[in-house]
Protein backbone atom coordinates (compact mmCIF):
# COMPACT_ATOMS: atom_id res chain seq x y z
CA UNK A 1 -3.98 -11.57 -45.62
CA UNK A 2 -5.79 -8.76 -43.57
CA UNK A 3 -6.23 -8.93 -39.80
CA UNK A 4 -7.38 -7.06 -36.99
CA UNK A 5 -4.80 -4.77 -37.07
CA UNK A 6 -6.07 -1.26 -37.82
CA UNK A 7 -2.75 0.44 -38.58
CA UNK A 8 -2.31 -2.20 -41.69
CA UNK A 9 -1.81 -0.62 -45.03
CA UNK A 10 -0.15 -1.36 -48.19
CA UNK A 11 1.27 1.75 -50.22
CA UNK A 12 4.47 1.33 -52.74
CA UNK A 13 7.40 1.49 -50.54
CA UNK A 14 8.24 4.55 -52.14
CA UNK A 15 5.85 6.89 -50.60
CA UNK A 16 7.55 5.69 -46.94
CA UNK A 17 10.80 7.68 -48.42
CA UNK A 18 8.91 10.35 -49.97
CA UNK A 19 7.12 10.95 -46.31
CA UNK A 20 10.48 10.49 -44.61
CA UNK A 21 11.60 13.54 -46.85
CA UNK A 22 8.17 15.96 -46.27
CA UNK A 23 9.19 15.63 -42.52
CA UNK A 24 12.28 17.53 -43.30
CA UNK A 25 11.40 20.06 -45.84
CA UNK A 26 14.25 22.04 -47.59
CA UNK A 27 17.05 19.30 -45.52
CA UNK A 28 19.19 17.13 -46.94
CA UNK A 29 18.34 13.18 -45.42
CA UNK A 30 21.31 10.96 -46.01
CA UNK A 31 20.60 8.05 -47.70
CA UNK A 32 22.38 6.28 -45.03
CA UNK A 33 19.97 8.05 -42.03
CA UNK A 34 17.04 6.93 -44.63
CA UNK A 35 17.75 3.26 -45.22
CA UNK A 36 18.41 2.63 -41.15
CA UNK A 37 14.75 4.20 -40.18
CA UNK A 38 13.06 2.46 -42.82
CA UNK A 39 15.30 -0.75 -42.25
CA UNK A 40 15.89 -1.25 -46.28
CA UNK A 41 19.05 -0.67 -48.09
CA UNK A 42 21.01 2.31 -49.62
CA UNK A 43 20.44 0.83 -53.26
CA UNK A 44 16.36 0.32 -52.32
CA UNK A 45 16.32 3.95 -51.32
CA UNK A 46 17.87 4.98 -54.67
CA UNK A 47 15.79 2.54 -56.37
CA UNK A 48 12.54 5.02 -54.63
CA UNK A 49 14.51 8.08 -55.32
CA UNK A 50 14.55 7.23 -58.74
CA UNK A 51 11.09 5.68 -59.25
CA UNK A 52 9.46 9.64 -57.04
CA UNK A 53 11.55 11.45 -59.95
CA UNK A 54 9.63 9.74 -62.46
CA UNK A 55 6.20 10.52 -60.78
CA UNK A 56 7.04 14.22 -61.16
CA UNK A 57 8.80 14.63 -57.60
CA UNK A 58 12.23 17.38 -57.60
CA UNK A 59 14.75 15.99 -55.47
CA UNK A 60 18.17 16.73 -55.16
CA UNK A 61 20.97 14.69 -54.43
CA UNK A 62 24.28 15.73 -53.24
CA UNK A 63 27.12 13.25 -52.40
CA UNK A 64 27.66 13.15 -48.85
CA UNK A 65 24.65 15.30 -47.98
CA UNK A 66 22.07 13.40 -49.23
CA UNK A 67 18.31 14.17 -50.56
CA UNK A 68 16.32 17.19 -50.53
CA UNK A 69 12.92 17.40 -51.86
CA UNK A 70 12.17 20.93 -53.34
CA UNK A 71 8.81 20.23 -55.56
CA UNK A 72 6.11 17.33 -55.39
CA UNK A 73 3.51 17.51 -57.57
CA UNK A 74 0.71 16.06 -54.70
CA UNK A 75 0.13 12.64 -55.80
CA UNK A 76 -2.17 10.97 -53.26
CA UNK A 77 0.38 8.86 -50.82
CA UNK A 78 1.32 8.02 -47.04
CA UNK A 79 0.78 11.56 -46.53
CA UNK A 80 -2.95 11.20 -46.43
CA UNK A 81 -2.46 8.83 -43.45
CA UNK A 82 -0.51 10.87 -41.42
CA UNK A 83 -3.38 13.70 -41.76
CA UNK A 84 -6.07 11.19 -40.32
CA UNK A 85 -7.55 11.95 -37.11
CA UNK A 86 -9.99 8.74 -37.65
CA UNK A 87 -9.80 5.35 -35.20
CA UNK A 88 -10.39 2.90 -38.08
CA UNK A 89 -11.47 4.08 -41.42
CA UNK A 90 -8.23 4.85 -43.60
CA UNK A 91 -6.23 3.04 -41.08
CA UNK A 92 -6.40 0.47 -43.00
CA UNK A 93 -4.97 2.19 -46.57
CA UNK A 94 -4.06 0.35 -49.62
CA UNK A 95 -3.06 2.65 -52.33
CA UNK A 96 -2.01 1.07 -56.21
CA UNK A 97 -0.96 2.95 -58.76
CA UNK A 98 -3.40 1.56 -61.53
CA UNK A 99 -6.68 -0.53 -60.81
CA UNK A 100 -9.86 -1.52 -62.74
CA UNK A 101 -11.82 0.42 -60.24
CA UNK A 102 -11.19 0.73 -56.38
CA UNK A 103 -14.94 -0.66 -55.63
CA UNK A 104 -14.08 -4.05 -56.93
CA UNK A 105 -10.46 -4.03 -55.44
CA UNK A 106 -12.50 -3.52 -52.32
CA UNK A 107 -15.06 -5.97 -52.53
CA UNK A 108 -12.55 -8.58 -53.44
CA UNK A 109 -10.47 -7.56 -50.16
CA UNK A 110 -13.49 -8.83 -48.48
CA UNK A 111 -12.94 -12.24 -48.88
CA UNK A 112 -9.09 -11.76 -47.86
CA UNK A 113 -10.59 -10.76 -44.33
CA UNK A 114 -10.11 -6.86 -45.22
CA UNK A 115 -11.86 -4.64 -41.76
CA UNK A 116 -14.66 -2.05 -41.43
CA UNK A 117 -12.85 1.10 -42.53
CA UNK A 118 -10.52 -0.15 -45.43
CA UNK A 119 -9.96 2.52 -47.80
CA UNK A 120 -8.74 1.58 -51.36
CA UNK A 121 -7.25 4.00 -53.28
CA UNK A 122 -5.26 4.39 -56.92
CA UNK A 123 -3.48 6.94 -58.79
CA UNK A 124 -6.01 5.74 -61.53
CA UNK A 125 -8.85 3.46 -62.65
CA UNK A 126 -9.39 1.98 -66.25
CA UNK A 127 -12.76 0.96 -65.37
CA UNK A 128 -14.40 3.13 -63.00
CA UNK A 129 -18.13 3.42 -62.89
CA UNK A 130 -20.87 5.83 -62.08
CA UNK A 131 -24.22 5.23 -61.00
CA UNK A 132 -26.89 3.72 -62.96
CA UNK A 133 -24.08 1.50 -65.36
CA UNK A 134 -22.52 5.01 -66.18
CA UNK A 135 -18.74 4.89 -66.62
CA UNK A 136 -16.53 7.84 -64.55
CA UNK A 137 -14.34 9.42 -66.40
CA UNK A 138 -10.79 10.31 -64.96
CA UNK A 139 -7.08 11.54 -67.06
CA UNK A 140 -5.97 9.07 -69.17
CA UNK A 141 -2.83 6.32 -68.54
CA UNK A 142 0.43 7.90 -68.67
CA UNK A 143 2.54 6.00 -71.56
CA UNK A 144 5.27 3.87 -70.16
CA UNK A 145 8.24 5.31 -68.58
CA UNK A 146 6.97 9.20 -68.85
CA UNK A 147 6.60 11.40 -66.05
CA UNK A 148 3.53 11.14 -64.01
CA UNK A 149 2.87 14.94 -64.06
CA UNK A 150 4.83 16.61 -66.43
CA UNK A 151 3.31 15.46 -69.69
CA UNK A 152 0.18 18.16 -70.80
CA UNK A 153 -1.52 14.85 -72.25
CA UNK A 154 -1.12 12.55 -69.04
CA UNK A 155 -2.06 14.85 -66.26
CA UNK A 156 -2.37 11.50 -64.05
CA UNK A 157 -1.86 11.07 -60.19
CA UNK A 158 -3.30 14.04 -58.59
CA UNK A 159 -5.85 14.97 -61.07
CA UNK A 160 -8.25 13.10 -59.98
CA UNK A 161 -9.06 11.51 -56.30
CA UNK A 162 -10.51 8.16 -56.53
CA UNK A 163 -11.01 5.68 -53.31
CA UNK A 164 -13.27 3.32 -51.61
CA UNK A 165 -14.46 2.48 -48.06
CA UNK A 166 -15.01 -0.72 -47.49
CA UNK A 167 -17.92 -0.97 -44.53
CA UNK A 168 -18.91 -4.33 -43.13
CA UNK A 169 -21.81 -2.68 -40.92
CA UNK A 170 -23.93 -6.15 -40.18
CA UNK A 171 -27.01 -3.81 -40.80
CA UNK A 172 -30.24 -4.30 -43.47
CA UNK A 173 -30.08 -4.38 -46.50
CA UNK A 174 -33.00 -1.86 -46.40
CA UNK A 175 -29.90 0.74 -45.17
CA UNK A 176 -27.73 1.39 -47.72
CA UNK A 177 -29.38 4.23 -49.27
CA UNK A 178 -28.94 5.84 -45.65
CA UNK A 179 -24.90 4.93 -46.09
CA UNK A 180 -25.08 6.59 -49.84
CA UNK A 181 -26.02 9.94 -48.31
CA UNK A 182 -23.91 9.19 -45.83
CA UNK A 183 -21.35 9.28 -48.03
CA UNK A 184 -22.37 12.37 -49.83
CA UNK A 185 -22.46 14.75 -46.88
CA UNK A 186 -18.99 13.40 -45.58
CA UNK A 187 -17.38 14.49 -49.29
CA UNK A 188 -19.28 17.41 -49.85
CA UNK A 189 -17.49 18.39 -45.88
CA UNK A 190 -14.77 17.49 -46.70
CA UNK A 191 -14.13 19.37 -49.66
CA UNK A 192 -15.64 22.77 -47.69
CA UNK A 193 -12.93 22.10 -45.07
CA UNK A 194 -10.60 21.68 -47.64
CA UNK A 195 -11.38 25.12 -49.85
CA UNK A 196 -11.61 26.66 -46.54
CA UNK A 197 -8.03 26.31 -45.12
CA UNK A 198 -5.31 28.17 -47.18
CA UNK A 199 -2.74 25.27 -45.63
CA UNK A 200 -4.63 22.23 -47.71
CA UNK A 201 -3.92 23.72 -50.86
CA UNK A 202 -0.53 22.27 -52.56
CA UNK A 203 2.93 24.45 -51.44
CA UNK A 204 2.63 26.09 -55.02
CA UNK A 205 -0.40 27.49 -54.90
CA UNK A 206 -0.54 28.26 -51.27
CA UNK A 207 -3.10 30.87 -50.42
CA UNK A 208 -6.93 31.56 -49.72
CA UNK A 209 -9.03 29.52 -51.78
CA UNK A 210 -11.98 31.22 -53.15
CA UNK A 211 -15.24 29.50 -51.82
CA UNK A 212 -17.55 28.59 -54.17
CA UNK A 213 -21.19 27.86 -54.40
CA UNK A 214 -20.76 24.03 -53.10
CA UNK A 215 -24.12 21.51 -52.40
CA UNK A 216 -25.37 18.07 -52.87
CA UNK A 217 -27.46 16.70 -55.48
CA UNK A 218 -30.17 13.79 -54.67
CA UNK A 219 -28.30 11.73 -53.67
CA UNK A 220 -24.77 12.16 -53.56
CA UNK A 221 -23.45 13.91 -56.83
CA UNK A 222 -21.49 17.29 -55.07
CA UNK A 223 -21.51 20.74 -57.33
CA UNK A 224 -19.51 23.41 -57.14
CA UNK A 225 -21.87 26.21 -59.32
CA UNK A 226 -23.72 24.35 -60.60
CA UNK A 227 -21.35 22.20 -62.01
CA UNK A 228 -19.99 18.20 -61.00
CA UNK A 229 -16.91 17.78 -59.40
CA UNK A 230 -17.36 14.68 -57.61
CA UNK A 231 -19.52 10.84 -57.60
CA UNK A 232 -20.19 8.79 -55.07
CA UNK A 233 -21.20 4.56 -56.09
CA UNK A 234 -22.18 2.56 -53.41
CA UNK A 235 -22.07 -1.07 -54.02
CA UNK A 236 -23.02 -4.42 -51.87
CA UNK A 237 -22.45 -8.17 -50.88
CA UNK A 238 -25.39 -9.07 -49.07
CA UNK A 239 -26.11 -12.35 -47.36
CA UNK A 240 -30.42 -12.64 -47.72
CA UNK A 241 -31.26 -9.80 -46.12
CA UNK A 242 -28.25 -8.09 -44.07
CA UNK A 243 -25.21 -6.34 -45.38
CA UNK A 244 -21.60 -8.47 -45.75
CA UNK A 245 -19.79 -5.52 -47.16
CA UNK A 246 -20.57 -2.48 -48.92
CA UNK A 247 -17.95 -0.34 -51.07
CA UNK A 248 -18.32 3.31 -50.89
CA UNK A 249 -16.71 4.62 -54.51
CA UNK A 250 -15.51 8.29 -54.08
CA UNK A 251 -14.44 10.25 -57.34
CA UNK A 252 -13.61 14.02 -57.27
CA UNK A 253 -12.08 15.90 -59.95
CA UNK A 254 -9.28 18.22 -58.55
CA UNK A 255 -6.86 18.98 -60.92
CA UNK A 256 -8.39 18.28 -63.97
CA UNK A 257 -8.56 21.30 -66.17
CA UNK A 258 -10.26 19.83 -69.19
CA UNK A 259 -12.81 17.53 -70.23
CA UNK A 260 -14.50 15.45 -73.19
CA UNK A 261 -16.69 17.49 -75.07
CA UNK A 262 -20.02 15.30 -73.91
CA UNK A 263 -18.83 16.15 -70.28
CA UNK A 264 -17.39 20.11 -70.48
CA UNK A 265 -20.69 21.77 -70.08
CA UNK A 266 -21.68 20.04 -66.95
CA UNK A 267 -18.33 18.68 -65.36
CA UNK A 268 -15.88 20.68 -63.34
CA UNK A 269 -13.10 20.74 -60.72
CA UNK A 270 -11.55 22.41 -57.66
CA UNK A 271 -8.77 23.51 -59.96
CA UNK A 272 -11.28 25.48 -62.03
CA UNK A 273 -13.72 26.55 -59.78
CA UNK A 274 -11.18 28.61 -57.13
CA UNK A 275 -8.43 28.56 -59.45
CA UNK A 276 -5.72 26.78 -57.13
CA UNK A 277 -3.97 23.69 -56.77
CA UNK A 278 -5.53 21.61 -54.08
CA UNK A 279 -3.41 19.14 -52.04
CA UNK A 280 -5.37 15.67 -53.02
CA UNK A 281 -3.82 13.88 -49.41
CA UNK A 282 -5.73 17.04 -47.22
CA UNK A 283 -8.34 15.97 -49.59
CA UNK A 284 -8.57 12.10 -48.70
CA UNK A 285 -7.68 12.92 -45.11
CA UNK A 286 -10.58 15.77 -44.57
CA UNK A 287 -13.35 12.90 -46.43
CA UNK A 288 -12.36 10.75 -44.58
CA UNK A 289 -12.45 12.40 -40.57
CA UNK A 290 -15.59 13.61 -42.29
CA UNK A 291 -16.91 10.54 -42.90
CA UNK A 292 -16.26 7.97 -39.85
CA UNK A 293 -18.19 10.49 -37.31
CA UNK A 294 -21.24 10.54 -39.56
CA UNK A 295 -20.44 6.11 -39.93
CA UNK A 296 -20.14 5.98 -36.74
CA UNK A 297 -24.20 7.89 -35.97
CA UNK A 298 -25.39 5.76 -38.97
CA UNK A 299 -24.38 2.38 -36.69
CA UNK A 300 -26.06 4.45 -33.95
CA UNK A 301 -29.10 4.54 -35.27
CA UNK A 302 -29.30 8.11 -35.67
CA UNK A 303 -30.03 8.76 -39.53
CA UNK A 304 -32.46 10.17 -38.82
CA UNK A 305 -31.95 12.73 -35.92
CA UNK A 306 -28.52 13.73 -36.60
CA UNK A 307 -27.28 13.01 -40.23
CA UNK A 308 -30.75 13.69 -41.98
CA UNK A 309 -30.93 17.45 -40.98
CA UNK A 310 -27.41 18.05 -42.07
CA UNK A 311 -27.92 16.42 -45.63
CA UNK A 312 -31.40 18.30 -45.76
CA UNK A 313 -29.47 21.99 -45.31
CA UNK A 314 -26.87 21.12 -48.35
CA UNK A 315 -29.21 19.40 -50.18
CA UNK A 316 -29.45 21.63 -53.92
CA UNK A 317 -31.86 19.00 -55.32
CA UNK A 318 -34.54 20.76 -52.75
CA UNK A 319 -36.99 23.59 -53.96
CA UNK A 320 -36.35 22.76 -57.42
CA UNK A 321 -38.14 21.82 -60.32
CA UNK A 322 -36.86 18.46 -61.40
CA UNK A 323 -37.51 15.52 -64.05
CA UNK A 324 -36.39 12.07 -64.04
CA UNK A 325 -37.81 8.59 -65.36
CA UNK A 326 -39.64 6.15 -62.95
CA UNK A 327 -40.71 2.83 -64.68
CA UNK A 328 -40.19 3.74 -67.88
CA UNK A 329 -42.66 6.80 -67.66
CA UNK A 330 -40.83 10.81 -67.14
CA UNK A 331 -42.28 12.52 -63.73
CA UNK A 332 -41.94 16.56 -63.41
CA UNK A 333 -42.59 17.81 -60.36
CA UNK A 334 -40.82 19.78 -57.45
CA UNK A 335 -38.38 17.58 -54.61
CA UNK A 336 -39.68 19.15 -51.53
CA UNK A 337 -37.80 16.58 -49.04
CA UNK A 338 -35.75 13.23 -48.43
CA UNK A 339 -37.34 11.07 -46.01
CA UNK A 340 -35.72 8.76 -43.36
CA UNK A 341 -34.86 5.65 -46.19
CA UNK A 342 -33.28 8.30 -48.32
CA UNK A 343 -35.90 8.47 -50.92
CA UNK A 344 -35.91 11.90 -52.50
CA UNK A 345 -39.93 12.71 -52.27
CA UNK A 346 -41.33 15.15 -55.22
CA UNK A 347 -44.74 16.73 -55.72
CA UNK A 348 -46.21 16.13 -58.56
CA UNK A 349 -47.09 18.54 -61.50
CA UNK A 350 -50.64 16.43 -62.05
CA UNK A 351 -50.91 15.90 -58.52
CA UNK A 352 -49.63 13.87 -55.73
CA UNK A 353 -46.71 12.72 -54.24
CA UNK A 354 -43.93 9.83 -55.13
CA UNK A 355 -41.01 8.71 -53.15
CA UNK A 356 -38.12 7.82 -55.67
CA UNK A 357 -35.32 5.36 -54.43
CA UNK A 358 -31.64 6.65 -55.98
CA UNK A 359 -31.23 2.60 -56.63
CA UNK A 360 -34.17 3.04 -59.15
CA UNK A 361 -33.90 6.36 -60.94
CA UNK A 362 -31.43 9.18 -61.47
CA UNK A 363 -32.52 13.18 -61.64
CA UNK A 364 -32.17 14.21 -64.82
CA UNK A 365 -31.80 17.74 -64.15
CA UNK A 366 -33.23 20.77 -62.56
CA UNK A 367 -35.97 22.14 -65.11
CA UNK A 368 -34.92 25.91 -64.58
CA UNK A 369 -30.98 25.75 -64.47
CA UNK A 370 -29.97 23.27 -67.13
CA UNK A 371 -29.62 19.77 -67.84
C-alpha cells in the first residue's frame, strides 16, 4: 500500500548492495560492514552478489576483504534516485525487472493510493505501446538464467530506458495535451543535459559526447538527425470531466545498436548518434529534474507563458512541410505554430488553416526530408 511518504520506493533489494558498492569505487566492502548497514544477512548479501553477477555486474570477492565492484554495465537502478534533485516526482520509484508496460503498472498503482510523482520503471516491457495503438519496440527478453548484458542477442537492461510518471493533477480533462508536451520538452532536456556532460556517460566510455542535431516533433516524438530515439504516451483515468491520474510513458533508445528492418531507416539511439555509452540512471535522473519544474508551471497555470515558448524554440515539426490524415481525408500543408491547447496549427496548401489535436492524428512525415 502507498502513502504519503515521498521517499517510498520499491527496487529489488539488490540494487541497495550494488549502490552500497558505487559509494566505494575500486574498495573492498566486507560483507559483514554490508549486511549491518542494510540490516539483512551475510547469506542475503551473497544471494545479491550473485543475482548483480548475473545482470552483467564484475565484482570481486576476496575472503576476508570482501567485494569490489570493477565493471557495471549501467542497468537503470537506485542510482537514478540518488541523482534526483526533485521534491516528489521519482521519490516515489518502483523499478521491476520485466512488466507488460510501465503505463498500466502505473495506472493500476492508482488504485493502491500511489502519489503525484510516482515513477514506474522496468528493465523491460513485453507490451509497450506507442501512440495511436502503435506498439514500442525495445531488446528482446533475455533467456532464463543468461547474463543480462553479455549475450549479443539479449542486449537487455540498459538498452533501452522505459518509465512512467504517474500525475494526479485534479486539472481538466481539456489539459492533457498541455502535460504531453510537457513531457516532451522535459525528455528532449534531459537528454541535451545528458550528451552535454562528459560525467553522465557510463565509466567506459567516459569522455565528451558529440552533440547532435536534437529537437521535438509535434508532439513529443524527440530526434536526434533526423532520426527517433525516444516516445512519449500519455494516458488517463478521468472522473466526467477532471483528471484522476494520468501516466506519462517515456521510451528512449540508448544503447540499442540495431533495429528491425521496418524500423532501421527511421529509428536511432544515443549509442549511435555520438557513438558512446550513455549512463541510463543520469538519464532517468536528468528527465526527471527536467520534468517536475516544467509540472510544477503546468499546475501554475503557466502553459502558456513559460512552457509554450520553450517547446516552440525545439519544436522541428515548425517551418516544415508536413502531411498527416484528419477524418479519414490526407491534409498537406506547412505547421507554422502550436497554440495554447497544444494543437499543432498548419496552413493549408488549398487554403486555410486547421488546428490538429495529437489525440486525433499523427504527422506522417515532413514532405522534404523523408517519411
Amino acid at each position: 500500500m502507498y502513502n504519503d511518504n515521498l521517499s517510498c520506493y520499491t527496487i529489488p533489494m539488490k540494487h541497495d548492495t550494488l549502490a552500497f558498492l558505487q559509494q566505494n569505487p575500486g574498495n573492498f566492502i566486507s560483507g559483514t560492514d554490508i549486511s549491518r548497514t542494510l540490516g539483512v544477512t551475510r547469506s542475503a548479501v551473497w544471494k545479491d552478489i550473485k543475482a548483480l553477477r548475473q545482470d552483467g555486474y564484475s565484482i570481486e570477492a576476496v575472503t576476508n576483504r570482501g567485494y569490489c565492484l570493477t565493471v557495471g554495465p549501467g542497468l537503470l537502478g537506485s542510482e537514478a534516485q540518488r541523482l534526483l534533485t526533485t521534491e516528489r516526482v521519482g521519490r516515489c520509484f518502483t523499478l521491476t525487472e520485466s512488466v507488460d508496460s510501465t503505463n498500466r503498472q502505473a495506472l493500476r498503482a492508482v488504485e493502491t493510493g500511489a502519489p503525484d510523482g510516482a515513477v514506474f520503471a522496468a528493465w523491460e516491457q513485453t507490451a509497450g505501446r506507442g501512440r495511436m495503438g502503435r506498439s514500442w519496440y525495445s531488446a528482446p527478453q533475455c533467456p532464463p538464467g543468461s547474463s543480462a548484458l553479455t549475450s549479443e542477442n539479449c542486449p537487455r537492461g540498459s538498452s533501452s530506458l522505459m518509465m512512467s510518471i504517474l500525475l494526479r493533477p485534479r486539472t481538466s480533462v481539456a489539459n492533457a495535451a498541455q502535460i504531453t508536451l510537457v513531457a516532451g520538452l522535459a525528455v528532449f532536456q534531459g537528454i541535451e543535459d545528458v550528451l552535454a556532460d562528459p560525467a553522465h556517460s557510463d565509466e567506459a566510455s567516459r569522455s565528451v559526447l558529440a552533440i547532435p542535431k536534437t529537437g521535438v516533433k509535434w508532439p513529443n516524438d524527440i530526434l536526434i538527425n533526423g532520426k527517433k530515439t525516444a516516445g512519449i504516451l500519455t494516458e488517463l483515468m478521468a472522473e466526467i470531466e477532471l483528471i484522476k491520474a494520468i501516466a506519462v510513458g517515456i521510451g528512449i533508445n540508448v544503447q540499442l545498436t540495431s533495429f528491425p528492418p521496418e524500423l532501421a531507416g527511421s529509428a536511432t539511439s544515443l549509442m549511435l548518434e555520438t557513438g558512446k555509452s550513455v549512463s541510463v540512471n543520469a538519464l532517468a535522473a536528468a528527465i526527471l529534474n527536467r520534468f517536475e519544474p516544467l509540472y510544477n508551471m503546468f499546475l501554475e497555470d503557466r502553459f502558456a507563458s513559460d512552457i509554450l515558448p520553450q517547446y516552440r524554440q525545439h519544436c522541428v515539426t515548425l517551418g516544415q512541410d508536413v502531411r498527416t490524415i484528419h477524418n479519414n481525408q490526407e491534409i498537406r500543408g506547412r505547421a507554422v505554430s502550436v497554440n495554447s491547447a497544444g494543437e499543432l496549427l498548419v496552413q493549408l496548401s488549398t487554403g486555410g488553416r486547421v488546428a490538429l489535436n495529437s489525440s486525433e492524428v499523427s504527422i506522417r512525415g515532413f514532405m522534404n526530408c523523408g517519411p
